[in-house]
PDB file of N, CA and C in Angstrom:
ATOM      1  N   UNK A   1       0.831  -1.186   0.000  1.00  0.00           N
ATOM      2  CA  UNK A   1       0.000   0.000   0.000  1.00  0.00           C
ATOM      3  C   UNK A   1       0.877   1.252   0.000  1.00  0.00           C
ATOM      4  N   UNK A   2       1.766   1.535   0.683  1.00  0.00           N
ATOM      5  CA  UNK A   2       3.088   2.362   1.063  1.00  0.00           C
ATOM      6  C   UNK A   2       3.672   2.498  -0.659  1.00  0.00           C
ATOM      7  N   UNK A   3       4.083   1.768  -1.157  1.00  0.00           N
ATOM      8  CA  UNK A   3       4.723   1.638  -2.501  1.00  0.00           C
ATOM      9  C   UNK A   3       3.677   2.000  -3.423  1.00  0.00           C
ATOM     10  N   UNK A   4       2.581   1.136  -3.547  1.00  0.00           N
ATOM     11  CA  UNK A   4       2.027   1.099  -4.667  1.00  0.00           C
ATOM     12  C   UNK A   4       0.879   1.963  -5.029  1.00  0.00           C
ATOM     13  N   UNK A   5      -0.040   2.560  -3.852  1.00  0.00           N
ATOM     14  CA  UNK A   5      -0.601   3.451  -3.693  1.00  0.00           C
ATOM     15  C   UNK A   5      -1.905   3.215  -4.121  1.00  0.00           C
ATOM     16  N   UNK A   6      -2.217   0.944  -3.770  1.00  0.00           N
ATOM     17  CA  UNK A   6      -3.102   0.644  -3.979  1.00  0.00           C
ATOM     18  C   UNK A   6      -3.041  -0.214  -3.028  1.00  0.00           C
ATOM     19  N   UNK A   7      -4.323  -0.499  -2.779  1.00  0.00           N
ATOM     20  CA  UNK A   7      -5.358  -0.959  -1.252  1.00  0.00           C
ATOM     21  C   UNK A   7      -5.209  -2.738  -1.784  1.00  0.00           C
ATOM     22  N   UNK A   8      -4.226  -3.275  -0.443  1.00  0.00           N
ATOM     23  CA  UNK A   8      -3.890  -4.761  -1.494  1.00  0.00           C
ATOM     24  C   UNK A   8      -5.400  -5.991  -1.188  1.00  0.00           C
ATOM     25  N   UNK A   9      -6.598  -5.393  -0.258  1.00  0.00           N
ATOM     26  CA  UNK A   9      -7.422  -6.001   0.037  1.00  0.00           C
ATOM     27  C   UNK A   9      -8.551  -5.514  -0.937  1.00  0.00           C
ATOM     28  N   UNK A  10      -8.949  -4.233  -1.487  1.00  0.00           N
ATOM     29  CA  UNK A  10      -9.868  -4.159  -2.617  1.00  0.00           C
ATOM     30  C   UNK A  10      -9.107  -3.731  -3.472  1.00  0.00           C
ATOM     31  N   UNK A  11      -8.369  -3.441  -3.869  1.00  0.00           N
ATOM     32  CA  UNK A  11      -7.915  -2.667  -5.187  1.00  0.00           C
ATOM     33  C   UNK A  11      -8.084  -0.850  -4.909  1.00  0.00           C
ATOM     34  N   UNK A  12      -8.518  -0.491  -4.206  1.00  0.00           N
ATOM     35  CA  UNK A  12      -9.114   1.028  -3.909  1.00  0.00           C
ATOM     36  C   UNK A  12      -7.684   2.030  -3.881  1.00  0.00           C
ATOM     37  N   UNK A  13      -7.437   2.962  -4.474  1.00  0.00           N
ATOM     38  CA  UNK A  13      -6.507   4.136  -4.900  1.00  0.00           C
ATOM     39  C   UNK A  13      -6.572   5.268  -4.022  1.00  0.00           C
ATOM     40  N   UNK A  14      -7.400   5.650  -2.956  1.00  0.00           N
ATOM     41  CA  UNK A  14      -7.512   6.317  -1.785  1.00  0.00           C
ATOM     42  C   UNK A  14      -7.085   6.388  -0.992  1.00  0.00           C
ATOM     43  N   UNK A  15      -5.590   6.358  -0.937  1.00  0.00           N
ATOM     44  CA  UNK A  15      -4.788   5.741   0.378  1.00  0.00           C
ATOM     45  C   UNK A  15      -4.421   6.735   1.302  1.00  0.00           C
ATOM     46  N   UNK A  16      -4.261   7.140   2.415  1.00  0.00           N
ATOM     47  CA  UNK A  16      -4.224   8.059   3.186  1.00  0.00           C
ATOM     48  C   UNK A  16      -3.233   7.914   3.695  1.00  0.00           C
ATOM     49  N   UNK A  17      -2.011   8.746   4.478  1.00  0.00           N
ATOM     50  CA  UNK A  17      -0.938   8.668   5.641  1.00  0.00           C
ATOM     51  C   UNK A  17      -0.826   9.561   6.581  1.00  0.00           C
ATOM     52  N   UNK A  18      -1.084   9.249   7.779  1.00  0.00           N
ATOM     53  CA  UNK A  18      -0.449  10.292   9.194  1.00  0.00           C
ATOM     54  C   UNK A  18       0.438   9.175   9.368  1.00  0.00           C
ATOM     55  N   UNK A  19       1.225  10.429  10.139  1.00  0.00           N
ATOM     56  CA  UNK A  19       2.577  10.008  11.343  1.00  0.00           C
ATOM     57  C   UNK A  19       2.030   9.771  12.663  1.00  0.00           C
ATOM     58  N   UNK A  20       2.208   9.038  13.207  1.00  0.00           N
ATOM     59  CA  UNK A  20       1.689   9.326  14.848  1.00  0.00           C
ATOM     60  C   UNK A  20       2.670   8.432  15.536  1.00  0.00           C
ATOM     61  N   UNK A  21       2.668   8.720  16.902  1.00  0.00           N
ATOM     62  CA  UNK A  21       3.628   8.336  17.705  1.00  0.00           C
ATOM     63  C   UNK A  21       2.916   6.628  17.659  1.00  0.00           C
ATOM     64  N   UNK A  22       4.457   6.045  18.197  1.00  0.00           N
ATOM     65  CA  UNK A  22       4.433   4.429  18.037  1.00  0.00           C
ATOM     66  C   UNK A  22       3.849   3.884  19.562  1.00  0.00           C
ATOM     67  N   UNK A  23       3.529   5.058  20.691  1.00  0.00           N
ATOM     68  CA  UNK A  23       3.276   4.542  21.522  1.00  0.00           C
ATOM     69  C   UNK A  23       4.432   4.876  23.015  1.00  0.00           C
ATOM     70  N   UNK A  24       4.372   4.263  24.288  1.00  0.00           N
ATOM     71  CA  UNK A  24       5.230   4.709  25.243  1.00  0.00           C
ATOM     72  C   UNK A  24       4.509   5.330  26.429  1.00  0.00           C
ATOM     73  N   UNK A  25       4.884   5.302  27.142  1.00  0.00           N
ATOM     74  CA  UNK A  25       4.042   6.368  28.472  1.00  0.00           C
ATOM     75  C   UNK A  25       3.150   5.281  29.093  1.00  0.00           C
ATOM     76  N   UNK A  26       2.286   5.820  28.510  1.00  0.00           N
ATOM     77  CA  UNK A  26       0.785   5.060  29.012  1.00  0.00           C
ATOM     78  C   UNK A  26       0.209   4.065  28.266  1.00  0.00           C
ATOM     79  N   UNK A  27       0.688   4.213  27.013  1.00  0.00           N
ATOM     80  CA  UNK A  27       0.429   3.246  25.905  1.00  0.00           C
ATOM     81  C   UNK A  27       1.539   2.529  25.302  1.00  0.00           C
ATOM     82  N   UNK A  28       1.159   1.433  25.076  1.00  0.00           N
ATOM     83  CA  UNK A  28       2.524   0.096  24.681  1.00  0.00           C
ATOM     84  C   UNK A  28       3.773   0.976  23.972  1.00  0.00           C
ATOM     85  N   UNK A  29       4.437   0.346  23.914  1.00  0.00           N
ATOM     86  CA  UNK A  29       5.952   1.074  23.347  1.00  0.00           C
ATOM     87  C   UNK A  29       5.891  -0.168  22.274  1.00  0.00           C
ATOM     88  N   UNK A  30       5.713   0.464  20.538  1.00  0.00           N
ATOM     89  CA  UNK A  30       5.273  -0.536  19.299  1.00  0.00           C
ATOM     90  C   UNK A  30       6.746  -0.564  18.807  1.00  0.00           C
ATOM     91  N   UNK A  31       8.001   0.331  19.403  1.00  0.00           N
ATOM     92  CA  UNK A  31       8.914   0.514  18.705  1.00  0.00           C
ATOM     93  C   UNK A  31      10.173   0.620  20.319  1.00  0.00           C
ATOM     94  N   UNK A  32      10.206  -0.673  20.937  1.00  0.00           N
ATOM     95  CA  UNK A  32      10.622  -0.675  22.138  1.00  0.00           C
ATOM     96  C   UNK A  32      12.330  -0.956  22.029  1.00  0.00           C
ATOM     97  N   UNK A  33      13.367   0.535  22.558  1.00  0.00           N
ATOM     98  CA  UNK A  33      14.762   0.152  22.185  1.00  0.00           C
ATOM     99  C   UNK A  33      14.664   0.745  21.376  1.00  0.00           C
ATOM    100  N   UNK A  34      14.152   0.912  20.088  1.00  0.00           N
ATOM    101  CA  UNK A  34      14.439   2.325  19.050  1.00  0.00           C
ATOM    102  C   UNK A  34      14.231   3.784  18.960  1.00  0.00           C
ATOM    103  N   UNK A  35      14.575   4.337  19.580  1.00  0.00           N
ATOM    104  CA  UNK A  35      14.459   5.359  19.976  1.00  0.00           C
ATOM    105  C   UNK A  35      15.203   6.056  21.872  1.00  0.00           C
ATOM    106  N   UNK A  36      15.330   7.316  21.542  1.00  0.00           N
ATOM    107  CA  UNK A  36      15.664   7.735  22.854  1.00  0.00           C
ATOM    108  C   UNK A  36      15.006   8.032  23.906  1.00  0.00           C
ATOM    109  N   UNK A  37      15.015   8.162  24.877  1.00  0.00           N
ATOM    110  CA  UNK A  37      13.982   7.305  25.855  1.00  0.00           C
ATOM    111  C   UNK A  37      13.407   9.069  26.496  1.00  0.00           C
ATOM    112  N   UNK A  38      13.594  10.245  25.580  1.00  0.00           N
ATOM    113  CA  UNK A  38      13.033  11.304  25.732  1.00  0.00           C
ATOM    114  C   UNK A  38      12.522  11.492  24.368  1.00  0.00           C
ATOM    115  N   UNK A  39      12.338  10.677  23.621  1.00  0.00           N
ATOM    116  CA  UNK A  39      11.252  11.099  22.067  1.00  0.00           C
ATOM    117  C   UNK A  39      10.572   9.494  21.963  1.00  0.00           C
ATOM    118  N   UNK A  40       9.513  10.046  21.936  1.00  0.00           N
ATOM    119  CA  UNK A  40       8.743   8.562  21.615  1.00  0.00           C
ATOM    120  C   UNK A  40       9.000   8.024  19.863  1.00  0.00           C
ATOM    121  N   UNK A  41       8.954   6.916  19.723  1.00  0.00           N
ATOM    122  CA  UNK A  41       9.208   6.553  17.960  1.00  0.00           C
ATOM    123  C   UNK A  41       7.975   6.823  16.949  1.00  0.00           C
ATOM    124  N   UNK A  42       7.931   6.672  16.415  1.00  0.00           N
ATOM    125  CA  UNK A  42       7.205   7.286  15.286  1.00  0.00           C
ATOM    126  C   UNK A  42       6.564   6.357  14.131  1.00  0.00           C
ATOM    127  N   UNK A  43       5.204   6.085  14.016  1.00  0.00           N
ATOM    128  CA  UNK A  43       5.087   4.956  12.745  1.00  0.00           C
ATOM    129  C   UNK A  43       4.011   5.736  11.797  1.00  0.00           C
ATOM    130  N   UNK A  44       3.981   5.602  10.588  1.00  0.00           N
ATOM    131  CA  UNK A  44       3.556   6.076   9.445  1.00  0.00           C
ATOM    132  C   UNK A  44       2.267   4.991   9.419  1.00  0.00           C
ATOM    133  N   UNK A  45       1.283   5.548   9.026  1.00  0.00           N
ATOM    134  CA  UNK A  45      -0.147   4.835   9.484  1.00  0.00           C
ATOM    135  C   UNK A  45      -0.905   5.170   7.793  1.00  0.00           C
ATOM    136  N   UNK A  46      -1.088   4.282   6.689  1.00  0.00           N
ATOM    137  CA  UNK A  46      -1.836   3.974   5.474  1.00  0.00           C
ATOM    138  C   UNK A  46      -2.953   4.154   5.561  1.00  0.00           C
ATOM    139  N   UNK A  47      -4.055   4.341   5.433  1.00  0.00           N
ATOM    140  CA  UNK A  47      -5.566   4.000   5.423  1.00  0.00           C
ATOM    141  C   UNK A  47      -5.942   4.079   4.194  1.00  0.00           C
ATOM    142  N   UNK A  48      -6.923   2.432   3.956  1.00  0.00           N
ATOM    143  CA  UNK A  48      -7.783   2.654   2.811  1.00  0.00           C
ATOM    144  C   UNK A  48      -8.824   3.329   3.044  1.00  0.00           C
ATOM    145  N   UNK A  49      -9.238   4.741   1.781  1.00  0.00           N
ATOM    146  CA  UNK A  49     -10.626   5.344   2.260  1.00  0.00           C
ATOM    147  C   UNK A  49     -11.824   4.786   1.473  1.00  0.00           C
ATOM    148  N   UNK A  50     -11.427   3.030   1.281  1.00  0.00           N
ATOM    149  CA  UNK A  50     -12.513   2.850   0.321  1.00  0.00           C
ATOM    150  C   UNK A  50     -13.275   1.881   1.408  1.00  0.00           C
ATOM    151  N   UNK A  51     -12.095   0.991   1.309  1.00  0.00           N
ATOM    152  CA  UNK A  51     -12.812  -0.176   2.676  1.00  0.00           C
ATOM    153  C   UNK A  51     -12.076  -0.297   3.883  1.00  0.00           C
ATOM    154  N   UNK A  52     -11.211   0.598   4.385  1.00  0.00           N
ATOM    155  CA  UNK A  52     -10.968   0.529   5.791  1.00  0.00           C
ATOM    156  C   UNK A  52      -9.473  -0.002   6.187  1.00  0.00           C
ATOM    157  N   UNK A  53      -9.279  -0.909   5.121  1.00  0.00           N
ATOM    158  CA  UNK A  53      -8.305  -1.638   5.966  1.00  0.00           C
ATOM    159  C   UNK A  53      -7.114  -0.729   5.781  1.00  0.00           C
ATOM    160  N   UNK A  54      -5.825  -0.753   6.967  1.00  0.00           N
ATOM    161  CA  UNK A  54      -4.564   0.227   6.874  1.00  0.00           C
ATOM    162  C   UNK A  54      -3.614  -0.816   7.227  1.00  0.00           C
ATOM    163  N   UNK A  55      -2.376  -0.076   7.403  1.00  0.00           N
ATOM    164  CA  UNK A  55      -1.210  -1.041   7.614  1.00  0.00           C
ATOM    165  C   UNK A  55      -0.101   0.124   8.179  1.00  0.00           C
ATOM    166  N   UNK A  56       0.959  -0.214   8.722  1.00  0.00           N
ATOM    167  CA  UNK A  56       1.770   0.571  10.038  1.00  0.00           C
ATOM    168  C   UNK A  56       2.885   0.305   9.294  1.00  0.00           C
ATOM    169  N   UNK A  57       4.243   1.333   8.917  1.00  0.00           N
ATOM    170  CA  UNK A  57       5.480   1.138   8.549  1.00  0.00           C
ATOM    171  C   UNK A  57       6.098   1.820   9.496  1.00  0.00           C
ATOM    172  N   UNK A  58       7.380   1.285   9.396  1.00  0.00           N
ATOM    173  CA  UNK A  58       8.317   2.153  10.385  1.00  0.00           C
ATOM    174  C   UNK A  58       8.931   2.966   9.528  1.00  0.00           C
ATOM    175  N   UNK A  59       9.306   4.636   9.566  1.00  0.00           N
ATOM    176  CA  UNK A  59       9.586   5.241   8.592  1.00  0.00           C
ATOM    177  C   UNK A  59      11.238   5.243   8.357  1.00  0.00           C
ATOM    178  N   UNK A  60      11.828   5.353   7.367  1.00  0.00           N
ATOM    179  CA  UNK A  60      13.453   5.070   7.101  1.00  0.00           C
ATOM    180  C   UNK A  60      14.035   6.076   8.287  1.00  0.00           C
ATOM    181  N   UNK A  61      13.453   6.880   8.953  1.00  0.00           N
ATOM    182  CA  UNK A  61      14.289   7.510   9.730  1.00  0.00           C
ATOM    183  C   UNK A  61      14.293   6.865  10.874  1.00  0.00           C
ATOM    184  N   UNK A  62      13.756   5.743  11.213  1.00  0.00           N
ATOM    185  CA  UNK A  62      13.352   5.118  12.715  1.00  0.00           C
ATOM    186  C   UNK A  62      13.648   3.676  12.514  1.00  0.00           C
ATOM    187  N   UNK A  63      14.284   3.429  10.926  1.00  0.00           N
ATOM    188  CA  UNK A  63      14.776   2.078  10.678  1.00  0.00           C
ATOM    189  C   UNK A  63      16.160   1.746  11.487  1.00  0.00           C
ATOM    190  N   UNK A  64      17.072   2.669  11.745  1.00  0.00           N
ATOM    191  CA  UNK A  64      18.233   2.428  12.082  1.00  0.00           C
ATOM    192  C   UNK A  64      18.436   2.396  13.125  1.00  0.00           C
ATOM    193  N   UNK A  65      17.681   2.937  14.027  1.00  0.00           N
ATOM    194  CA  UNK A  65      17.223   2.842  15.472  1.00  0.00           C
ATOM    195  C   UNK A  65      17.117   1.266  15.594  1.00  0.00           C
ATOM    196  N   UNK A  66      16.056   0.809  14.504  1.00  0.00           N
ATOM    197  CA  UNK A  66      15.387  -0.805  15.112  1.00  0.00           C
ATOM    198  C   UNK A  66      16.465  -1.602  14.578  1.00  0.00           C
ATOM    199  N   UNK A  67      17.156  -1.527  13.565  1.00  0.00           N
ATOM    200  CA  UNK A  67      18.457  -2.343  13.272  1.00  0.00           C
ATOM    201  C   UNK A  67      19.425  -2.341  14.797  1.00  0.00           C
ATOM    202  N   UNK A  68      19.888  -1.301  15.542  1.00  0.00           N
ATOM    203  CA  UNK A  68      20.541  -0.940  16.363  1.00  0.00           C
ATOM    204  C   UNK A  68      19.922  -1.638  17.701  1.00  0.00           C
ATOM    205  N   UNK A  69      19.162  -1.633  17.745  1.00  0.00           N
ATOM    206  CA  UNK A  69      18.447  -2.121  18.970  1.00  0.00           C
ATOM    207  C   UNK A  69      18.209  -3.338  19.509  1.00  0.00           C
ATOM    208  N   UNK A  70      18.753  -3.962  20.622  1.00  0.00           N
ATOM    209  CA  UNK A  70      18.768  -5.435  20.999  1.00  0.00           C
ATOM    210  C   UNK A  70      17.290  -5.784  21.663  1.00  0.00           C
ATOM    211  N   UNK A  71      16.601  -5.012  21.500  1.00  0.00           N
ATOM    212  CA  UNK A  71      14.958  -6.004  21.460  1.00  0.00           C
ATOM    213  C   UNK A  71      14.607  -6.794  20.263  1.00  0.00           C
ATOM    214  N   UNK A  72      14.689  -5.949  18.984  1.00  0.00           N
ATOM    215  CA  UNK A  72      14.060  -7.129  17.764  1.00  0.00           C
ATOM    216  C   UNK A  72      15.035  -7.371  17.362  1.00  0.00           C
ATOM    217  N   UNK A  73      15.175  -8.863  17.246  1.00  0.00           N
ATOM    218  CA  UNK A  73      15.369 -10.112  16.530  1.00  0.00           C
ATOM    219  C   UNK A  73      15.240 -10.480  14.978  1.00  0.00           C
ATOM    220  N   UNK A  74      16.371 -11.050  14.487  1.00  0.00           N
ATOM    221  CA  UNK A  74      16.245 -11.426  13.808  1.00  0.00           C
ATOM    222  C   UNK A  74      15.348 -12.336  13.666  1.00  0.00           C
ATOM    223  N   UNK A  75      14.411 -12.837  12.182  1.00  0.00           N
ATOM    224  CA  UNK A  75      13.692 -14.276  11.935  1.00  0.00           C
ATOM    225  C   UNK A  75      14.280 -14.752  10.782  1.00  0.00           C
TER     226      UNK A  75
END
């Protein structure tokens, strides 16, 4: 959806993006170890405006953080 700027569950071309925080404080930490522990992390949020469904990226500036970081694991 991010790339293609199509909705991979209907086909729909309406794709929407905010930034919003990944979470922390009071609410789960989605990006735990990436980031400095005085800025919360940051995830880029898709929405289809046809049928709903969205999807969460981590943005290239918050990638190197999660490479760096001994919470996530390799699979």
């Amino acid at each position: 959806m991010k790339h293609s700027r199509k909705c991979g569950e209907c086909g729909g071309s309406d794709i929407r993006m905010a930034k919003v925080p990944a979470g922390g404080g009071h609410a789960p930490d989605l990006l735990p170890g990436a980031h400095p522990w005085w800025r919360r992390g940051r995830l880029e949020v898709y929405v289809c405006c046809t049928c709903g469904y969205f999807q969460y990226f981590v943005p290239e500036s918050e990638l190197a953080m999660v490479r760096e970081s001994g919470r996530f694991k390799s699979q």
